[in-house]
N, C-alpha and C. Protein backbone atom coordinates (compact mmCIF):
# COMPACT_ATOMS: atom_id res chain seq x y z
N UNK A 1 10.35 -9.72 12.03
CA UNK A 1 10.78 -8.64 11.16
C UNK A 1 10.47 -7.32 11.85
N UNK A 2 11.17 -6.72 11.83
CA UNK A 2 11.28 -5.14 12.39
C UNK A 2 11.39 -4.30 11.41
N UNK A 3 10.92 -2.92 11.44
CA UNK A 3 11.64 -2.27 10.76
C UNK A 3 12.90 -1.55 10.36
N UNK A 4 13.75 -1.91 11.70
CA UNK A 4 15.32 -1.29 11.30
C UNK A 4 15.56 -2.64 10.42
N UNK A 5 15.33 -3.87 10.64
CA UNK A 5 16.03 -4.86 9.89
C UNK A 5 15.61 -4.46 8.65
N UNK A 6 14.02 -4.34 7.99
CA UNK A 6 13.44 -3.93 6.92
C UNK A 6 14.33 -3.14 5.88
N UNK A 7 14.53 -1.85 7.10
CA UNK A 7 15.22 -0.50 6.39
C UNK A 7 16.41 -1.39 5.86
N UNK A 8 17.17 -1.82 6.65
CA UNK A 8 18.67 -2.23 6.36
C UNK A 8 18.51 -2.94 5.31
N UNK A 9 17.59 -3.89 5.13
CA UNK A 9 17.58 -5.31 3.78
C UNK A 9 17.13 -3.68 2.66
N UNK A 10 16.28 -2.34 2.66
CA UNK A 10 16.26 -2.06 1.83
C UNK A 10 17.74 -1.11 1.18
N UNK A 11 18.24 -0.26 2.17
CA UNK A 11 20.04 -0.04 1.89
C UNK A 11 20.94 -1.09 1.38
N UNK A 12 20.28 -2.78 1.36
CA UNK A 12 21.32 -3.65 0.85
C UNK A 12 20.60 -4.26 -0.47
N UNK A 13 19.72 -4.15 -0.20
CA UNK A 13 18.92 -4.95 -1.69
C UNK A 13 18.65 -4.00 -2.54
N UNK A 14 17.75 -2.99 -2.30
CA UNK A 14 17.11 -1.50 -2.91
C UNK A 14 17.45 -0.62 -2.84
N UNK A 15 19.05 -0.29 -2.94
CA UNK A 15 18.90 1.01 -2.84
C UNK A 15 18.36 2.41 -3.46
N UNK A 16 17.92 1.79 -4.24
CA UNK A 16 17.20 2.94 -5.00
C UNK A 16 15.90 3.85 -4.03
N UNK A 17 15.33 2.61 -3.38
CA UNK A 17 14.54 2.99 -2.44
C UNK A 17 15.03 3.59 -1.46
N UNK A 18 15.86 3.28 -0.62
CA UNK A 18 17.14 3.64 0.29
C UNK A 18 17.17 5.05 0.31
N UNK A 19 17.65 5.31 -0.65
CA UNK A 19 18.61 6.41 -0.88
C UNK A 19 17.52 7.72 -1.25
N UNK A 20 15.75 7.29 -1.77
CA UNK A 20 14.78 8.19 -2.13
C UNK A 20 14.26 8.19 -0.69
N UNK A 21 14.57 7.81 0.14
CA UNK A 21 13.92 7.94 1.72
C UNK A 21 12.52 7.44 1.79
N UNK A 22 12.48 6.08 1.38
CA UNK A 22 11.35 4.89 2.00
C UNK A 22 11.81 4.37 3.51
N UNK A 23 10.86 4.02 3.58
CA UNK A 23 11.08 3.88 5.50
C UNK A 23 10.35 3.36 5.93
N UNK A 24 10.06 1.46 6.48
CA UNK A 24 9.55 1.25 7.32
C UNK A 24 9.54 2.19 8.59
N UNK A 25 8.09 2.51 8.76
CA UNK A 25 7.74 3.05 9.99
C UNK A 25 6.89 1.87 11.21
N UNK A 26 6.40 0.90 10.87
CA UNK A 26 5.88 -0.08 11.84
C UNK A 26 5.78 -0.99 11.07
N UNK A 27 5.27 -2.22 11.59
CA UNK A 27 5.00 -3.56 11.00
C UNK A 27 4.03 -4.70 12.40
N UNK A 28 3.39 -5.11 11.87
CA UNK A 28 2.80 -6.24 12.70
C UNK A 28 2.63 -7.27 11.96
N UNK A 29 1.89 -8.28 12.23
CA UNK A 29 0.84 -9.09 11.67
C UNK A 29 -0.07 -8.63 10.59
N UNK A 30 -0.71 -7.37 11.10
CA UNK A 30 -2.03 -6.85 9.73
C UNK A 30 -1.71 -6.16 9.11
N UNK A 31 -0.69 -5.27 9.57
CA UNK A 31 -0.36 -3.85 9.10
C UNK A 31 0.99 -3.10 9.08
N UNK A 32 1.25 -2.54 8.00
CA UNK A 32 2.83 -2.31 7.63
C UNK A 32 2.82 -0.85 7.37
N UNK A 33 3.00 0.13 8.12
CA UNK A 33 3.02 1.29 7.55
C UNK A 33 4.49 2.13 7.01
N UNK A 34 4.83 2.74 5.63
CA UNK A 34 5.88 2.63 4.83
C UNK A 34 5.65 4.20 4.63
N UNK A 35 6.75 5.15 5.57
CA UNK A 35 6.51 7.04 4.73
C UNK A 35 7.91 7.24 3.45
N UNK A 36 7.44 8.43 3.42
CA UNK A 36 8.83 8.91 2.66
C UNK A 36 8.32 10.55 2.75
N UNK A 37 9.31 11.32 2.22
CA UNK A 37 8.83 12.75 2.73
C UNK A 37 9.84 13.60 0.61
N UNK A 38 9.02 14.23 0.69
CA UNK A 38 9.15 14.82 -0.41
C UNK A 38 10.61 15.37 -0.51
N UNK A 39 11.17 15.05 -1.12
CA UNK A 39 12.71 16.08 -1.17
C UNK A 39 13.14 15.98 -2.74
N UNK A 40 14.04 16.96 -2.89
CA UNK A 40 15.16 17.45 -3.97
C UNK A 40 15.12 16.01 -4.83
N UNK A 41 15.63 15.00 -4.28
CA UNK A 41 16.72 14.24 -5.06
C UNK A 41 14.81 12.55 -5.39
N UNK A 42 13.73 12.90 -4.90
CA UNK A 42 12.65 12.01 -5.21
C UNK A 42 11.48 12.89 -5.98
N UNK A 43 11.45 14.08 -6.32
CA UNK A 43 10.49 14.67 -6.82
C UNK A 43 10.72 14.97 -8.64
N UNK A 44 9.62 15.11 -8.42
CA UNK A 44 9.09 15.38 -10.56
C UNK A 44 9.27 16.59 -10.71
N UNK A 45 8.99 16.82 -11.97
CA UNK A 45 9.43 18.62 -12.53
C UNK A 45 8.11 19.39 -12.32
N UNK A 46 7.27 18.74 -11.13
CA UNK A 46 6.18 19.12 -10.83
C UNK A 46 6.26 19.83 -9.36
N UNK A 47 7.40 19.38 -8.52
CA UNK A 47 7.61 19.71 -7.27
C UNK A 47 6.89 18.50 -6.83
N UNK A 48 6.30 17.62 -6.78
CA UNK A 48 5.81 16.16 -6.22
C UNK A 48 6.75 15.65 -6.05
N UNK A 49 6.41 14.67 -4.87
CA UNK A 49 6.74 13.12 -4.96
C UNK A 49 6.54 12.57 -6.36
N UNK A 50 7.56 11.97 -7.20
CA UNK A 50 7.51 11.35 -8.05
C UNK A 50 6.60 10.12 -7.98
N UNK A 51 6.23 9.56 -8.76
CA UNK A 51 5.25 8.33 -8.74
C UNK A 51 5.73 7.36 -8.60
N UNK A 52 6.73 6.94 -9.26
CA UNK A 52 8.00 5.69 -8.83
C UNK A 52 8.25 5.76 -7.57
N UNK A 53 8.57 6.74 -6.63
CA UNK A 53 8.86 6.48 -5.87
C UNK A 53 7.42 6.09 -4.89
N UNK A 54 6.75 6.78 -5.11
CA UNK A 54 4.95 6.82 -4.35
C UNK A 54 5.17 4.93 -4.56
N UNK A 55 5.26 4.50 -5.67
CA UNK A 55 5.00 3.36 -6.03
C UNK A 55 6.20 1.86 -4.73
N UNK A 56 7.25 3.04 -4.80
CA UNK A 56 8.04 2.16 -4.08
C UNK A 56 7.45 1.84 -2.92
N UNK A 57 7.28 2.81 -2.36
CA UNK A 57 6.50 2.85 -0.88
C UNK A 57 5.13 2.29 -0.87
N UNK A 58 4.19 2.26 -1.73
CA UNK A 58 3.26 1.44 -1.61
C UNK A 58 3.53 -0.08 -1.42
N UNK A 59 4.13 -0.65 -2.37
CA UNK A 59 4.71 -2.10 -2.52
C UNK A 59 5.87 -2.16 -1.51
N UNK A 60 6.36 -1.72 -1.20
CA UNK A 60 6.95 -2.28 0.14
C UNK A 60 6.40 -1.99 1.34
N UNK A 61 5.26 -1.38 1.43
CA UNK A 61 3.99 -1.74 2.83
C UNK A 61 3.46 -2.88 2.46
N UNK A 62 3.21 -3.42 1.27
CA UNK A 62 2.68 -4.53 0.73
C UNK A 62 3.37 -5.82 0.67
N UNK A 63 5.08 -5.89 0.26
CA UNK A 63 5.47 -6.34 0.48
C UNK A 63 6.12 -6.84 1.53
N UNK A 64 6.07 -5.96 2.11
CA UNK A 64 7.08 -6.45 3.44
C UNK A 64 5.76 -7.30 4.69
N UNK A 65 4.78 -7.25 4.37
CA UNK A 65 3.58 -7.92 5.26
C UNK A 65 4.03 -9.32 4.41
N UNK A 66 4.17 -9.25 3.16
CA UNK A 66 4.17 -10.82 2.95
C UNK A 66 5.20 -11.51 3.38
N UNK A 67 6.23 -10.91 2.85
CA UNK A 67 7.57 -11.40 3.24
C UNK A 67 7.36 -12.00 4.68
N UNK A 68 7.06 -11.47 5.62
CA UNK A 68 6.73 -11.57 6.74
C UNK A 68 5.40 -13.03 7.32
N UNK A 69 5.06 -12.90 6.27
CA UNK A 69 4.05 -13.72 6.62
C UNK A 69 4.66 -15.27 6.09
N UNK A 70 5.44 -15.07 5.42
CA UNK A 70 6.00 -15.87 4.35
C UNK A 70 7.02 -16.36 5.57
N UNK A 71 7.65 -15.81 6.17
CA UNK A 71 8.85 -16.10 7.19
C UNK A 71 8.54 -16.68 7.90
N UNK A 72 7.32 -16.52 8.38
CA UNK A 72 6.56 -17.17 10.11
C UNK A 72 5.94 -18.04 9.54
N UNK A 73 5.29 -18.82 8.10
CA UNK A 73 5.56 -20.10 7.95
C UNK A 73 6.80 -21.14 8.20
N UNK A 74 7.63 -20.45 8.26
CA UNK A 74 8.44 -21.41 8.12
C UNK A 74 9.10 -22.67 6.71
N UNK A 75 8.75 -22.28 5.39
CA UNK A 75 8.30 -22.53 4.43
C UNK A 75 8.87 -21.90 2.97
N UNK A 76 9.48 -22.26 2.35
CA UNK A 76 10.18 -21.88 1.42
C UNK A 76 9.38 -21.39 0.14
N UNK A 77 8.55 -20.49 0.55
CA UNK A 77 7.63 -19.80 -0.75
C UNK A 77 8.31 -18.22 -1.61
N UNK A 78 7.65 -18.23 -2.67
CA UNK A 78 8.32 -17.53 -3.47
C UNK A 78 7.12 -16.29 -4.06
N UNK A 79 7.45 -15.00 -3.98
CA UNK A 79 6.52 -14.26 -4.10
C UNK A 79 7.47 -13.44 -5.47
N UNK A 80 6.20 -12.60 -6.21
CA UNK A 80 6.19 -11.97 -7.47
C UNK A 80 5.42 -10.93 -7.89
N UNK A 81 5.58 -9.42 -8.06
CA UNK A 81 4.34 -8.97 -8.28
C UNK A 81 4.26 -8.91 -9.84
N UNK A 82 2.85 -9.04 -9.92
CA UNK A 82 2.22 -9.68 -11.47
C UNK A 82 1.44 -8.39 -12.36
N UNK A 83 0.92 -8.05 -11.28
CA UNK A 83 0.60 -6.90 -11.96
C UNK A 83 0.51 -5.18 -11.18
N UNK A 84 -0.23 -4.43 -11.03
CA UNK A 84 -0.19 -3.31 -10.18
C UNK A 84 -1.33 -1.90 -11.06
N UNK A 85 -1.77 -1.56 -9.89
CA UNK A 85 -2.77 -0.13 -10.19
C UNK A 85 -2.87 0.50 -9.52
N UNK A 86 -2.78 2.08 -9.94
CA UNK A 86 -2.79 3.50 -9.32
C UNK A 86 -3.54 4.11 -9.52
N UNK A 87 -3.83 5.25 -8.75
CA UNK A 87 -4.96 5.93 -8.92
C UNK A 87 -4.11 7.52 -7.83
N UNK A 88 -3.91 8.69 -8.53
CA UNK A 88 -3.49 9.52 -7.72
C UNK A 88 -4.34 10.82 -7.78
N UNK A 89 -5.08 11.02 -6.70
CA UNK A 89 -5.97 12.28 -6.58
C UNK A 89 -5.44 13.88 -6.03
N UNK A 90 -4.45 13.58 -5.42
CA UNK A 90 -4.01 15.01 -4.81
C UNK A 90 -2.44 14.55 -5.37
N UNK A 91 -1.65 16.14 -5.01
CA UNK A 91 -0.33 16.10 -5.59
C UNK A 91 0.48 15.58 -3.88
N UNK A 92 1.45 15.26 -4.01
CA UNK A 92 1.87 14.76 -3.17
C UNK A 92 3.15 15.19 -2.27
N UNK A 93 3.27 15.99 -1.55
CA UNK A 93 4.04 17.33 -0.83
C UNK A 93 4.12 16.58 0.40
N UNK A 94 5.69 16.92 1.34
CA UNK A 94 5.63 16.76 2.17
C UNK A 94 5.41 15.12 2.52
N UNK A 95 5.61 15.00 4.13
CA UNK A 95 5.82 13.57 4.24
C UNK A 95 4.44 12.31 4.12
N UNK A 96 4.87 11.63 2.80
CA UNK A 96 3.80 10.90 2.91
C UNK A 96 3.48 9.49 3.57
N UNK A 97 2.45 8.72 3.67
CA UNK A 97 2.30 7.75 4.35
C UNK A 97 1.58 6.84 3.97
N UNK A 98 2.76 5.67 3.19
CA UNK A 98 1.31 4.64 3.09
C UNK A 98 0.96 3.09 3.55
N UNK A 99 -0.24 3.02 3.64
CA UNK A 99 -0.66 1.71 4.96
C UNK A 99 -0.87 0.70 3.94
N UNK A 100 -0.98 -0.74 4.63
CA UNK A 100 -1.28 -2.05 3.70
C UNK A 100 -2.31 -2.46 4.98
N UNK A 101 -3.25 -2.88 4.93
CA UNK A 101 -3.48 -3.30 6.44
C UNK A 101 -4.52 -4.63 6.45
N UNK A 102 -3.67 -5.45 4.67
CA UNK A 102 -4.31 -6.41 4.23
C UNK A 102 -3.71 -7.80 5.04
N UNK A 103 -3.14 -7.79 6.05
CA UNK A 103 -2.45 -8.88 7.22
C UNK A 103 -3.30 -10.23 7.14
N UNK A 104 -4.93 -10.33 7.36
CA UNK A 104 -5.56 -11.37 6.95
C UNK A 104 -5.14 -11.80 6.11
N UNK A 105 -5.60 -11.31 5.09
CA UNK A 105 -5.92 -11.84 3.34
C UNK A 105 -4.35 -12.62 3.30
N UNK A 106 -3.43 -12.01 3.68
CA UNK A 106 -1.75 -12.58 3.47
C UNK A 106 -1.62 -14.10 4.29
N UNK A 107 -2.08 -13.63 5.41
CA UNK A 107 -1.97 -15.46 6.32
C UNK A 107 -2.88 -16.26 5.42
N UNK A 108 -4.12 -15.75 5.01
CA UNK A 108 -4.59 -16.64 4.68
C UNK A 108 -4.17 -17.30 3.15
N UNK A 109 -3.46 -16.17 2.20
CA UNK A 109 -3.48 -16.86 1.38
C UNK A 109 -2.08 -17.47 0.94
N UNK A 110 -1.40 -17.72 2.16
CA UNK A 110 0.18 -18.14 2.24
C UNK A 110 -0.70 -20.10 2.75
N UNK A 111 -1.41 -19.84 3.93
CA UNK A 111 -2.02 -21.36 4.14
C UNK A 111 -2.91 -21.65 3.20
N UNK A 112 -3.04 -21.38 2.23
CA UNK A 112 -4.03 -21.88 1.29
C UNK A 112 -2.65 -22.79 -0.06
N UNK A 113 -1.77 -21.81 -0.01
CA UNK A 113 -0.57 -22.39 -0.57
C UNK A 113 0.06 -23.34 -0.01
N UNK A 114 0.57 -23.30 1.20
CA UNK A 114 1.04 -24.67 2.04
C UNK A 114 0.35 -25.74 1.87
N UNK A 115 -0.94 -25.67 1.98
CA UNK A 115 -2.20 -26.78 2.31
C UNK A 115 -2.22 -27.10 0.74
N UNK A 116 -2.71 -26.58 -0.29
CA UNK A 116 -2.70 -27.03 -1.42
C UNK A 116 -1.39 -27.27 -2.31
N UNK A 117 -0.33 -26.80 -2.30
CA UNK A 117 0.84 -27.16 -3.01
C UNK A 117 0.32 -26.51 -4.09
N UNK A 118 -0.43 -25.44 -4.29
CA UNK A 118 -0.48 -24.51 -5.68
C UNK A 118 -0.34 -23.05 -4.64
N UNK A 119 -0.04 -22.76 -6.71
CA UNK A 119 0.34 -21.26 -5.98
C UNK A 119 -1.17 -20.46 -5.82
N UNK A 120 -0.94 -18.97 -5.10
CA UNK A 120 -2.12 -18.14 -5.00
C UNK A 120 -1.31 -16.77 -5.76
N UNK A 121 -2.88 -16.07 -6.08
CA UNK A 121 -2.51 -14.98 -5.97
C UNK A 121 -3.23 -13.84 -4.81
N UNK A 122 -3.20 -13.09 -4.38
CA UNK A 122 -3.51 -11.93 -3.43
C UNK A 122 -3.91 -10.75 -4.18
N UNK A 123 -4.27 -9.78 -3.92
CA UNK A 123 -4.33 -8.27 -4.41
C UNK A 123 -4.10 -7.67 -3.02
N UNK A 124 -3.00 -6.72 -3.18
CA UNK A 124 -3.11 -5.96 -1.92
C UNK A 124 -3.08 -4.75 -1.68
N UNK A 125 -3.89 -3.77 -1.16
CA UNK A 125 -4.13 -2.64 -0.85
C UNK A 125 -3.27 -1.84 -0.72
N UNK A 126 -2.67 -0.09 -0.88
CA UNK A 126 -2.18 0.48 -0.29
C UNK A 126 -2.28 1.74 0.14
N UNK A 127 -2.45 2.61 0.81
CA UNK A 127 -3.25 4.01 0.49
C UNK A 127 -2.11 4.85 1.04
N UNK A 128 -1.91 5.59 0.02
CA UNK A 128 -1.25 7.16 0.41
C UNK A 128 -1.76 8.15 1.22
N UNK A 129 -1.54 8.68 2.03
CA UNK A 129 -1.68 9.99 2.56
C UNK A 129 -1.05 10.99 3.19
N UNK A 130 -0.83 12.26 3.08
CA UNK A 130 -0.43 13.39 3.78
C UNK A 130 -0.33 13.60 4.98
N UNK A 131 0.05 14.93 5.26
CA UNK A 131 0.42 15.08 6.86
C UNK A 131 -0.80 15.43 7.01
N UNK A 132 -1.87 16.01 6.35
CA UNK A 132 -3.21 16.43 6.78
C UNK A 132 -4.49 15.18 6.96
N UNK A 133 -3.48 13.91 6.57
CA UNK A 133 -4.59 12.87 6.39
C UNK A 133 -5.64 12.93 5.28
N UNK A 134 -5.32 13.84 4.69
CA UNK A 134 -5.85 13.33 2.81
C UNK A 134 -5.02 12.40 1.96
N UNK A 135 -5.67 12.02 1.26
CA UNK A 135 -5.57 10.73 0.25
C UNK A 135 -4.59 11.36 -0.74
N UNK A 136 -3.15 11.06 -1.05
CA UNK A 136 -3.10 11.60 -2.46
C UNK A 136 -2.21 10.17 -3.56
N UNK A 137 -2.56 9.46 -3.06
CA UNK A 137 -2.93 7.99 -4.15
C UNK A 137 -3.15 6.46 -3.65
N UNK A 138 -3.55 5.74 -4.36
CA UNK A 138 -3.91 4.61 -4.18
C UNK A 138 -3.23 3.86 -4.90
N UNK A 139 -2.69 2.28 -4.34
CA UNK A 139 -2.47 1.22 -5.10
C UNK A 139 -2.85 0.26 -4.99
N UNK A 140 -3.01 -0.28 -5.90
CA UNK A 140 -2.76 -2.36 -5.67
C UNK A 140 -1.87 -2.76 -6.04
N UNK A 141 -1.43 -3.75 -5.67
CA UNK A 141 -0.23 -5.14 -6.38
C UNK A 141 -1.33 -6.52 -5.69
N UNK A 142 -0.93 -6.99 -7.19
CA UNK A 142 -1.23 -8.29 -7.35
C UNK A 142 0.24 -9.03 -7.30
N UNK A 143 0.02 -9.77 -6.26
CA UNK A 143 0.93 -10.76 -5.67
C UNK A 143 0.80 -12.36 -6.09
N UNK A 144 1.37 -12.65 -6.90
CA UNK A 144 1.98 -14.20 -7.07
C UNK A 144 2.56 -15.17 -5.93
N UNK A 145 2.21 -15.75 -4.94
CA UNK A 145 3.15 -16.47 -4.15
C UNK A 145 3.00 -18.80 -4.78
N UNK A 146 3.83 -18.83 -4.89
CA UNK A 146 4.10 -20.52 -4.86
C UNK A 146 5.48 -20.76 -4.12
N UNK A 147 4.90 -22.01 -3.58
CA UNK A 147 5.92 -23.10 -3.14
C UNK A 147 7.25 -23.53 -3.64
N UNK A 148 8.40 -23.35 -2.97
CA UNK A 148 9.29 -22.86 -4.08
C UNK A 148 9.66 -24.61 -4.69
N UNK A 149 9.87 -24.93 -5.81
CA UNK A 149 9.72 -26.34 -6.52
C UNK A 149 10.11 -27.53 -5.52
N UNK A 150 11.33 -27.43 -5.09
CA UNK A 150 12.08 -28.40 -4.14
C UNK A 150 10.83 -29.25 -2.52
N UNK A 151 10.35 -27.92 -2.41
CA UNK A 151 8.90 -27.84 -1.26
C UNK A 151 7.78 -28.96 -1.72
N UNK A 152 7.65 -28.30 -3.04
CA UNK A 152 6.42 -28.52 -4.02
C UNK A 152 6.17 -30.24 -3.58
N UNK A 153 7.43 -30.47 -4.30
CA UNK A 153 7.41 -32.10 -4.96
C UNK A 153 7.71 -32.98 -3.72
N UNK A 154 8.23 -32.71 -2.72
CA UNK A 154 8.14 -33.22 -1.87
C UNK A 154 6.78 -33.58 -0.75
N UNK A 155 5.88 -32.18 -1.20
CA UNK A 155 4.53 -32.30 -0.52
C UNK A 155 3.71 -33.32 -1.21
N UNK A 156 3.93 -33.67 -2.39
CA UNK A 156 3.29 -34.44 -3.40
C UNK A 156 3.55 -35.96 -2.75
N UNK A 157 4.65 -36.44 -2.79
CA UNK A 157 4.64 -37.20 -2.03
C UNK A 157 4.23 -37.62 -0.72
């Protein structure tokens, strides 16, 4: 997974995201970093980055590590987010940036699903920040992943 492919699945799946200027900026194994930059057509009647969108970009640094991790099994698993929490300390101007750099926790808890034939859940990190490298929010998503049924019942056997 790359991030031009990323960007493109989000212009074809999300455009909502798309079109508010989310942007894979890198991706590895541990770490997925996801900006967007403040403009006209994504901000609140505050002059911010809107929070929906803050939110988009968190969960797709988050998501896109799983997806990813999910792919290089080889393995037909199925992910969900279940729940989610914010926390925003500064207003949010200008281009922001946010990291997931929970890459462990994801391998591991994709082979904990393979190996057991139950599902897991994850919590995964995301942190906002500015061009000055201050903080101006935090997330989690709690991630659902299982075996998608067809997988399941066959491992049973």
């Amino acid at each position: 997974m790359t991030p031009k492919k990323i960007n493109l699945f989000l212009l074809l799946k999300l455009p909502s995201a798309y079109f508010c200027g989310v942007r894979v900026e890198m991706i590895d194994s541990e770490i997925c970093v996801v900006a967007v930059r403040h403009r006209w057509i994504n901000q609140n009647p505050f002059k911010s980055l809107y929070f929906a969108v803050q939110a988009m970009a968190a969960e797709l640094s988050t998501g896109a590590l799983l997806m990813a991790a999910i792919k290089n099994s080889e393995r037909e698993i199925s992910m969900l987010v279940v729940s989610n929490k914010s926390t925003f300390s500064k207003k949010a101007t200008g281009k922001i940036t946010f990291v997931c750099n929970d890459g462990k926790e994801i391998v591991a808890a994709v082979a904990q699903t393979i190996s057991t034939g139950e599902g897991a859940n994850v919590t995964l990190k995301s942190v906002g920040t500015n061009e000055k490298g201050e903080q101006v929010s935090e997330m989690a998503f709690d991630w659902s992943i299982r075996l998608k049924s067809s997988q399941h019942a066959l491992n049973r056997t």
